[in-house]
N, C-alpha and C. Protein backbone atom coordinates (compact mmCIF):
# COMPACT_ATOMS: atom_id res chain seq x y z
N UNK A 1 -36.41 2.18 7.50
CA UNK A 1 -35.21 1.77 8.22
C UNK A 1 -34.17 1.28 7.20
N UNK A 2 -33.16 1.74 6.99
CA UNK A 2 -32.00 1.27 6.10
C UNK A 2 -31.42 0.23 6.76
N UNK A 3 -30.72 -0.66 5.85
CA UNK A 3 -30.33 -1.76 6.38
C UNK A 3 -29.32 -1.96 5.17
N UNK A 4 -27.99 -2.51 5.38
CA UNK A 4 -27.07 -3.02 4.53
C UNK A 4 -26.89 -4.81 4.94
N UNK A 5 -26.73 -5.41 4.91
CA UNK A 5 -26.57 -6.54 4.58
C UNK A 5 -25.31 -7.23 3.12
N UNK A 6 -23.88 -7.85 3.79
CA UNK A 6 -23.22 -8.16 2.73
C UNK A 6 -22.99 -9.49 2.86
N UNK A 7 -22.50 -10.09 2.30
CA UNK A 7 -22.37 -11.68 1.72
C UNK A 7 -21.09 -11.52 0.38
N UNK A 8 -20.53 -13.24 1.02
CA UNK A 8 -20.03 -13.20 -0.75
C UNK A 8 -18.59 -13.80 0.21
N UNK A 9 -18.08 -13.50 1.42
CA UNK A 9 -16.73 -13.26 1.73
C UNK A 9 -16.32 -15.12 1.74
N UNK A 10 -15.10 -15.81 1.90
CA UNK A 10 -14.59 -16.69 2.29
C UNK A 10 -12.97 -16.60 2.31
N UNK A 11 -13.15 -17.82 2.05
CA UNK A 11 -11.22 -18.24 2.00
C UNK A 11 -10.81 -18.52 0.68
N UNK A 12 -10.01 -17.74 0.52
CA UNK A 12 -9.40 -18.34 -1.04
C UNK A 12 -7.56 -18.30 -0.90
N UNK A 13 -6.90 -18.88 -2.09
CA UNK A 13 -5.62 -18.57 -1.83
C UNK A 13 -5.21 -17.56 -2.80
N UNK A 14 -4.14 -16.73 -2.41
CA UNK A 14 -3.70 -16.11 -2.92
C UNK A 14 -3.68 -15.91 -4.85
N UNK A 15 -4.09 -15.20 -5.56
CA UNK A 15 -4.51 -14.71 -6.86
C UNK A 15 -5.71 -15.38 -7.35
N UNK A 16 -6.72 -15.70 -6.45
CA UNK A 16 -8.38 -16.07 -6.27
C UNK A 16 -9.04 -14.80 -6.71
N UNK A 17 -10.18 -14.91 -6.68
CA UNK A 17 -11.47 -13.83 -6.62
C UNK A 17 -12.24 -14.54 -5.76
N UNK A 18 -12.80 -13.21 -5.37
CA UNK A 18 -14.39 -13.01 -4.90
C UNK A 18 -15.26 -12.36 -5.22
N UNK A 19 -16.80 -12.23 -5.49
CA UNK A 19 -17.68 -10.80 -5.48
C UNK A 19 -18.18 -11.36 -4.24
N UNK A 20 -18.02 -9.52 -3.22
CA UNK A 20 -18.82 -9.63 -2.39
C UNK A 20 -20.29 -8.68 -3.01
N UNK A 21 -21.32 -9.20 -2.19
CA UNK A 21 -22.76 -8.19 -2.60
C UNK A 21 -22.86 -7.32 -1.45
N UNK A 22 -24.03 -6.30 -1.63
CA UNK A 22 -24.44 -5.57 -0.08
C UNK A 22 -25.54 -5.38 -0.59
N UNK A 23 -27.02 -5.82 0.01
CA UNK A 23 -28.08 -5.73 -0.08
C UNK A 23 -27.97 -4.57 0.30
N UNK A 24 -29.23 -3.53 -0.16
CA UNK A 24 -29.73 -2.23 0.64
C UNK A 24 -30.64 -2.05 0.21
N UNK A 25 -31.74 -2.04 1.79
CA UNK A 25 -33.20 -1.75 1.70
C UNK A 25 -33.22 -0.62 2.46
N UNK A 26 -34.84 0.44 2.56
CA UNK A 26 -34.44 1.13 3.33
C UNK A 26 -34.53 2.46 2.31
N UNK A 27 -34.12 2.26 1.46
CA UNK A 27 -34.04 3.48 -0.03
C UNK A 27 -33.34 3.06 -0.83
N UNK A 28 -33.34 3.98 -2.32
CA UNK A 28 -33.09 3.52 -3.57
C UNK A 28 -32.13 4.05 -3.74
N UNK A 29 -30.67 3.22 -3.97
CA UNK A 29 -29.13 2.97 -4.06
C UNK A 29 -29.56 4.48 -5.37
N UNK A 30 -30.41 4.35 -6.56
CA UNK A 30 -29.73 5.02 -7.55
C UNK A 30 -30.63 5.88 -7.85
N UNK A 31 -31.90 6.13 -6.95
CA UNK A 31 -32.65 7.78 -6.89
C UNK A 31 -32.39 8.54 -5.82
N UNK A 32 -32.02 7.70 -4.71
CA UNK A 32 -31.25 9.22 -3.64
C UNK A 32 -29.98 9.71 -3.47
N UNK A 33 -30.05 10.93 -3.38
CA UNK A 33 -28.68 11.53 -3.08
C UNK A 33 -28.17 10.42 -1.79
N UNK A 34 -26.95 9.49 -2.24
CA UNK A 34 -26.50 8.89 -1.69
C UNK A 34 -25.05 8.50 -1.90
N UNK A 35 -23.96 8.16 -0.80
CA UNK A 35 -22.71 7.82 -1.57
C UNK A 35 -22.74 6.16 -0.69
N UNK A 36 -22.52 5.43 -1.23
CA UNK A 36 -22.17 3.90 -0.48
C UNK A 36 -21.12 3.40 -1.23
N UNK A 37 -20.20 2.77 -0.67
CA UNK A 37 -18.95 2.39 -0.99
C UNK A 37 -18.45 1.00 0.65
N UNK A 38 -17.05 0.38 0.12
CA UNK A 38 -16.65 -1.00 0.54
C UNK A 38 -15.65 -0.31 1.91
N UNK A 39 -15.49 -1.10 3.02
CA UNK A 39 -14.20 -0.53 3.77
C UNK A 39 -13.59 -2.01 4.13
N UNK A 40 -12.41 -2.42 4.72
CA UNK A 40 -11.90 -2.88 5.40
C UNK A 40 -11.32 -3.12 6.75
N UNK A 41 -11.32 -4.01 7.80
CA UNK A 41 -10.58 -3.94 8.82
C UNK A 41 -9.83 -5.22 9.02
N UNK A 42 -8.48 -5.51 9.22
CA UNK A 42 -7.79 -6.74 9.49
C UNK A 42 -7.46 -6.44 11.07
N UNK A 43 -7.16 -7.68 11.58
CA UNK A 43 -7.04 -7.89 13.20
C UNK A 43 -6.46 -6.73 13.27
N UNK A 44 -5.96 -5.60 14.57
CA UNK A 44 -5.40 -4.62 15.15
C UNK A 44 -5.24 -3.59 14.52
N UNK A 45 -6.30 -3.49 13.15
CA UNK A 45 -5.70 -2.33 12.40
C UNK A 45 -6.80 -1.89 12.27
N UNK A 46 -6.87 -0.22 11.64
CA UNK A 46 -7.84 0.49 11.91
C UNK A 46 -8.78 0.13 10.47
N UNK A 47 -9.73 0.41 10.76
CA UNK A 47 -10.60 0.39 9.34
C UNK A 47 -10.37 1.48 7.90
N UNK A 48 -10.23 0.63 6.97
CA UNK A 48 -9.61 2.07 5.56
C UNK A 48 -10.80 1.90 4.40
N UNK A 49 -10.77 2.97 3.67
CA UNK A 49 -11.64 2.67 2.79
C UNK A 49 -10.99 1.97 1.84
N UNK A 50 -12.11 1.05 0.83
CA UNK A 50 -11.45 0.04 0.02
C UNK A 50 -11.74 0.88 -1.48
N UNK A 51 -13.37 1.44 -1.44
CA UNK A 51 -13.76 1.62 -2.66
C UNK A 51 -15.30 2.34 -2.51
N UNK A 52 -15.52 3.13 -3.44
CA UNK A 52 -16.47 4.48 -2.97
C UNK A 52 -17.00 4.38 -4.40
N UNK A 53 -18.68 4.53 -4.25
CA UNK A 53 -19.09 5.63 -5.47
C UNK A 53 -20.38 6.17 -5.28
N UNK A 54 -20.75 7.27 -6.40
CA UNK A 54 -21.69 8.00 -6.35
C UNK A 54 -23.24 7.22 -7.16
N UNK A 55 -23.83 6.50 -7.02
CA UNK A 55 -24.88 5.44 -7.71
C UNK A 55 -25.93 6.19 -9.10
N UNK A 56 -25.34 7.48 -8.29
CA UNK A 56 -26.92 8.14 -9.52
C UNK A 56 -25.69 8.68 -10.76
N UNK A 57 -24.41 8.05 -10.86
CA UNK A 57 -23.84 8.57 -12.12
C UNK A 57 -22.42 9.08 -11.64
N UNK A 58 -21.88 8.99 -11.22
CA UNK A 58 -20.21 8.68 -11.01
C UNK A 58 -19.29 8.16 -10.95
N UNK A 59 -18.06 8.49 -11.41
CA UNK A 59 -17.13 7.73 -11.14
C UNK A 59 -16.63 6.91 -9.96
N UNK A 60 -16.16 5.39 -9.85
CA UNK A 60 -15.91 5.40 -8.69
C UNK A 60 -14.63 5.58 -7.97
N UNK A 61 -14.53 5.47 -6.89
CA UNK A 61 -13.24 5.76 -6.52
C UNK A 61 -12.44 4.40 -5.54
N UNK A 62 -11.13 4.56 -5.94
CA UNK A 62 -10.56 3.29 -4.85
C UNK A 62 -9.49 3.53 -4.28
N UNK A 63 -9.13 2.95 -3.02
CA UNK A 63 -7.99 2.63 -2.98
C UNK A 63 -5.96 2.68 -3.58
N UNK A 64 -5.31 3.13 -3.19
CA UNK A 64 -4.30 2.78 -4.20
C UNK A 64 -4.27 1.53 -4.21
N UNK A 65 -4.18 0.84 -3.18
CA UNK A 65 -3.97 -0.64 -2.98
C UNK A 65 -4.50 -1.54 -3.34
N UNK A 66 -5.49 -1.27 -4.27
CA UNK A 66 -6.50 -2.53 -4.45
C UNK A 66 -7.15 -1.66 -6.17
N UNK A 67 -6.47 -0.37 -6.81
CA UNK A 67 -6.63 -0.08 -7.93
C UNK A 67 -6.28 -1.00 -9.16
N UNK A 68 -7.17 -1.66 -9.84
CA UNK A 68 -6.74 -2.55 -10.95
C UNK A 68 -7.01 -3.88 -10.51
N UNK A 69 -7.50 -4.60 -9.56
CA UNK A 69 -8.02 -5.41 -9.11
C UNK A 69 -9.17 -5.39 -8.59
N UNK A 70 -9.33 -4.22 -7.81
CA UNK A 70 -11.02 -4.58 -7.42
C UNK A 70 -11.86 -3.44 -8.39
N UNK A 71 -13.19 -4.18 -8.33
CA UNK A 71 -14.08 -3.08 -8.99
C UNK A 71 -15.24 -3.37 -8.36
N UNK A 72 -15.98 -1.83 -7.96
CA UNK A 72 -17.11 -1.64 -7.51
C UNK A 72 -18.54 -0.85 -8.48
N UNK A 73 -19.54 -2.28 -8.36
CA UNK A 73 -20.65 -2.09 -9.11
C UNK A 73 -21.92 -2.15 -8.88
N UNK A 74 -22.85 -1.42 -9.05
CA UNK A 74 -24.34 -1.96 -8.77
C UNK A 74 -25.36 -2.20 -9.35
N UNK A 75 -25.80 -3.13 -9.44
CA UNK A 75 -27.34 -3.43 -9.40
C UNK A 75 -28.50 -2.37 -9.14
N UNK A 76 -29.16 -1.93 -9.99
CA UNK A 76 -30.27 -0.93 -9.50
C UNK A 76 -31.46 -1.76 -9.13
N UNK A 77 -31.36 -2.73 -10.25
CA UNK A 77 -32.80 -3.47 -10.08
C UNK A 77 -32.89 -3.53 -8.53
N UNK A 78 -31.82 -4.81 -8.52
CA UNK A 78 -31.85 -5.46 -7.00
C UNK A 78 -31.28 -4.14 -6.20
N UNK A 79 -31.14 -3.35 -6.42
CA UNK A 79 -30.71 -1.94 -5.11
C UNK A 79 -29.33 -2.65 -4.74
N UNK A 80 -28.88 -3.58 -4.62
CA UNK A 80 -27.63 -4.37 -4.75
C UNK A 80 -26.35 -3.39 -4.93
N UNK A 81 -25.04 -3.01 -4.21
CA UNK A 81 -24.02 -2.95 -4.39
C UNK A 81 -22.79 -4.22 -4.51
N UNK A 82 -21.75 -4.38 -5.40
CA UNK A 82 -21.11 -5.73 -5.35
C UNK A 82 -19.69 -5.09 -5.08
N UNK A 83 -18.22 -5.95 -4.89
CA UNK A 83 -17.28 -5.58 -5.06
C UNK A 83 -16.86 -6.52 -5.79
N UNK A 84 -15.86 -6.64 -6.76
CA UNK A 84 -15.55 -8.27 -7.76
C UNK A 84 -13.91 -7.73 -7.12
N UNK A 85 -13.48 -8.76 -6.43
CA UNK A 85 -11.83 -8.60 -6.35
C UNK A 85 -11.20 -9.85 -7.12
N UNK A 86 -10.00 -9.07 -7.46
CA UNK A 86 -9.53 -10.06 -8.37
C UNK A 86 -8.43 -10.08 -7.58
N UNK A 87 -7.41 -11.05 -8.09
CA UNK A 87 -5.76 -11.40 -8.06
C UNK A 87 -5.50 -11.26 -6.51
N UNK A 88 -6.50 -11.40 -5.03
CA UNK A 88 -6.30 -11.33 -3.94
C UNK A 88 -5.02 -11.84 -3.70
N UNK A 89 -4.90 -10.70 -2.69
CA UNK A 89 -3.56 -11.03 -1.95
C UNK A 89 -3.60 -11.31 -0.69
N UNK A 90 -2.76 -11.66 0.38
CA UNK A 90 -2.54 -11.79 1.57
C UNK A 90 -3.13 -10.36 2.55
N UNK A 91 -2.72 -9.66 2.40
CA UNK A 91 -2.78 -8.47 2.67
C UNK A 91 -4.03 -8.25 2.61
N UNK A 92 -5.25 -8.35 1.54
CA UNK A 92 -6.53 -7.90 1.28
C UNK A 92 -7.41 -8.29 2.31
N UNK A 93 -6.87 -9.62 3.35
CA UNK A 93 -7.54 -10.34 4.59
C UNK A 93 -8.34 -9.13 5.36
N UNK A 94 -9.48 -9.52 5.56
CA UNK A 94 -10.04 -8.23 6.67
C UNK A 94 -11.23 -8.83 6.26
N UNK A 95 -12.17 -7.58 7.47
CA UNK A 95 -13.94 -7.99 7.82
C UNK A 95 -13.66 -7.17 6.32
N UNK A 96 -14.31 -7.61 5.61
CA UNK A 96 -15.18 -6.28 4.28
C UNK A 96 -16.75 -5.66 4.89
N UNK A 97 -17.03 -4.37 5.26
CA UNK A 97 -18.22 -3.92 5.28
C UNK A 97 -18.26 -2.53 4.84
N UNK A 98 -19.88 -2.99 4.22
CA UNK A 98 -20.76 -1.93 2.90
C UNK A 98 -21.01 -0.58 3.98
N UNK A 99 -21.07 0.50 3.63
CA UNK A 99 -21.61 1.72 4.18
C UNK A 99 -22.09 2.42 3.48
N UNK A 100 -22.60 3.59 3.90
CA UNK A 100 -23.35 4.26 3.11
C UNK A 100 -23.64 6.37 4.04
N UNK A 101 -23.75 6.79 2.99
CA UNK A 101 -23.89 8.24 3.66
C UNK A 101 -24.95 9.03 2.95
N UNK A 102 -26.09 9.22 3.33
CA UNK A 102 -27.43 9.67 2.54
C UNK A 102 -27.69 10.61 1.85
N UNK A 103 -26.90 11.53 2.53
CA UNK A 103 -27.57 13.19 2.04
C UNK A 103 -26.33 13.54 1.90
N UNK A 104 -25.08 13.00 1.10
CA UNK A 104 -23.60 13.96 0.57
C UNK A 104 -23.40 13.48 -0.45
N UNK A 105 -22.46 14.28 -1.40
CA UNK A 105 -22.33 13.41 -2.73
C UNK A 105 -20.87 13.61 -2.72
N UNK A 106 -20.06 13.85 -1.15
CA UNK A 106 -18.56 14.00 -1.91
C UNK A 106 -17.87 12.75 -2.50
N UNK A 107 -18.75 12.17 -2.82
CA UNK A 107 -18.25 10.47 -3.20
C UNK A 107 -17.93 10.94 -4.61
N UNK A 108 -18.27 12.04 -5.41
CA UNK A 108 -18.00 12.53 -6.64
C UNK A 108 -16.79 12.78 -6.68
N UNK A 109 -15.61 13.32 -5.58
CA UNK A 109 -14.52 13.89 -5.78
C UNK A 109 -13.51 12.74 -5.16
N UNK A 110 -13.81 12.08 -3.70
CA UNK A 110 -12.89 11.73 -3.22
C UNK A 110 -13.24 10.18 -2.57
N UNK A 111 -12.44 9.48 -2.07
CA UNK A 111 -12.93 7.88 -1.28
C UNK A 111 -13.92 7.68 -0.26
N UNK A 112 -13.29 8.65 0.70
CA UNK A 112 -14.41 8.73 1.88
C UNK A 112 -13.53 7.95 3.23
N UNK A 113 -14.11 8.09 4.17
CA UNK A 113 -13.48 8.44 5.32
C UNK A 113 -14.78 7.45 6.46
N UNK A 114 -14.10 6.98 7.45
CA UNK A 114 -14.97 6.14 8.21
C UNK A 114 -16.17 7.16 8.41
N UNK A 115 -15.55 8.23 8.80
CA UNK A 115 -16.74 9.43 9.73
C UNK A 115 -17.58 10.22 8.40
N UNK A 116 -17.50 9.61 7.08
CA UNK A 116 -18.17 10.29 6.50
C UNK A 116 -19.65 9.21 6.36
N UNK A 117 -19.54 7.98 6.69
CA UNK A 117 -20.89 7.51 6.83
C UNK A 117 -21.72 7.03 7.84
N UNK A 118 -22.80 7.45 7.53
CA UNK A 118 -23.69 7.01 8.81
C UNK A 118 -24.32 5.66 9.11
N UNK A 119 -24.43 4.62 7.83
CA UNK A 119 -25.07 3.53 8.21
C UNK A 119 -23.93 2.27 7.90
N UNK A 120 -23.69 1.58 8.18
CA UNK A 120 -23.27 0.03 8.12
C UNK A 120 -23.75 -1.33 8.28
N UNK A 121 -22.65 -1.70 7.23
CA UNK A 121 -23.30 -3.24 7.73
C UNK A 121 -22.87 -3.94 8.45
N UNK A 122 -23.15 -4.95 8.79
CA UNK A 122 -22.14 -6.24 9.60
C UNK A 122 -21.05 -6.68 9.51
N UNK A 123 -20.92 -6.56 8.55
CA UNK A 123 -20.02 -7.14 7.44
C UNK A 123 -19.14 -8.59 7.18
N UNK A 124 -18.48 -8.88 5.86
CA UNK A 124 -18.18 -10.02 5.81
C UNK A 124 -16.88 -10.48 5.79
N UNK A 125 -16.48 -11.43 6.09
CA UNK A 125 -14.74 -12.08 6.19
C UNK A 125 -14.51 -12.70 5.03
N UNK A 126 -13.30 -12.31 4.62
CA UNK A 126 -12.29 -12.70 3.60
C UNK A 126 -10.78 -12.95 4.13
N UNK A 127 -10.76 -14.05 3.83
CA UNK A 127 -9.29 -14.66 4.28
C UNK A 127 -8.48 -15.12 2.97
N UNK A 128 -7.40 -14.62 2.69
CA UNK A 128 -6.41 -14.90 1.74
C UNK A 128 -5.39 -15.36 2.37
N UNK A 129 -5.12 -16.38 1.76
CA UNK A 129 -3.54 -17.00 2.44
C UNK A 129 -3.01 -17.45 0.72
N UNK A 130 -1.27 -17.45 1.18
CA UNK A 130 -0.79 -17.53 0.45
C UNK A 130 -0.52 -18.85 0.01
């Protein structure tokens, strides 16, 4: 049974950090064909991707909006995915949740798309105020 699990989110003010984590049990982040990557949703707005990658050896991919501030990394030991955001802004406010898509690797070429994954997590809140 796969399971994501993330942590890490709070309140900070404006040009703060956070790392959020995303546990994942269930299978191995960096022996299966797998793509898992970060999304966002703030009140009334639709969910976007934040940040994407390929675990067994790719580049990752992000956002325009959050290029040069956030970076997405993992942990093999711990099967662990993290996001480290830096210089938060107002704007960055939203649930943050981890996903994941098992058997595709277009995480090699492009961000990814709500409907390209099948599992999620709960996910976690981040509030930036200015």
């Amino acid at each position: 049974q796969v399971q994501l699990v993330e942590s890490g989110g709070g309140s900070v003010q404006a040009g703060g950090s956070l790392r959020l984590s995303c546990a994942v049990s269930g299978y191995r982040i960096s022996i299966s064909t797998n793509c898992i990557g970060w999304f966002r949703q703030a009140p009334g707005k639709e969910r976007e991707g934040v940040a994407s990658i390929y675990p067994g050896g790719g580049s990752p991919r992000y956002a325009d909006s959050v290029k040069g501030r956030f970076t997405i990394s993992q942990d093999n030991a711990k099967n662990t995915l993290y996001l480290q955001m830096n210089n938060l802004k107002p704007e960055d406010t939203g649930m943050y949740f981890c996903a994941a898509d098992l058997s595709r690797t277009w995480c090699l070429w492009r961000l990814g798309e709500v409907s390209d994954f099948n599992y999620w997590g709960q996910g976690t809140q981040v509030t930036v105020s200015s």
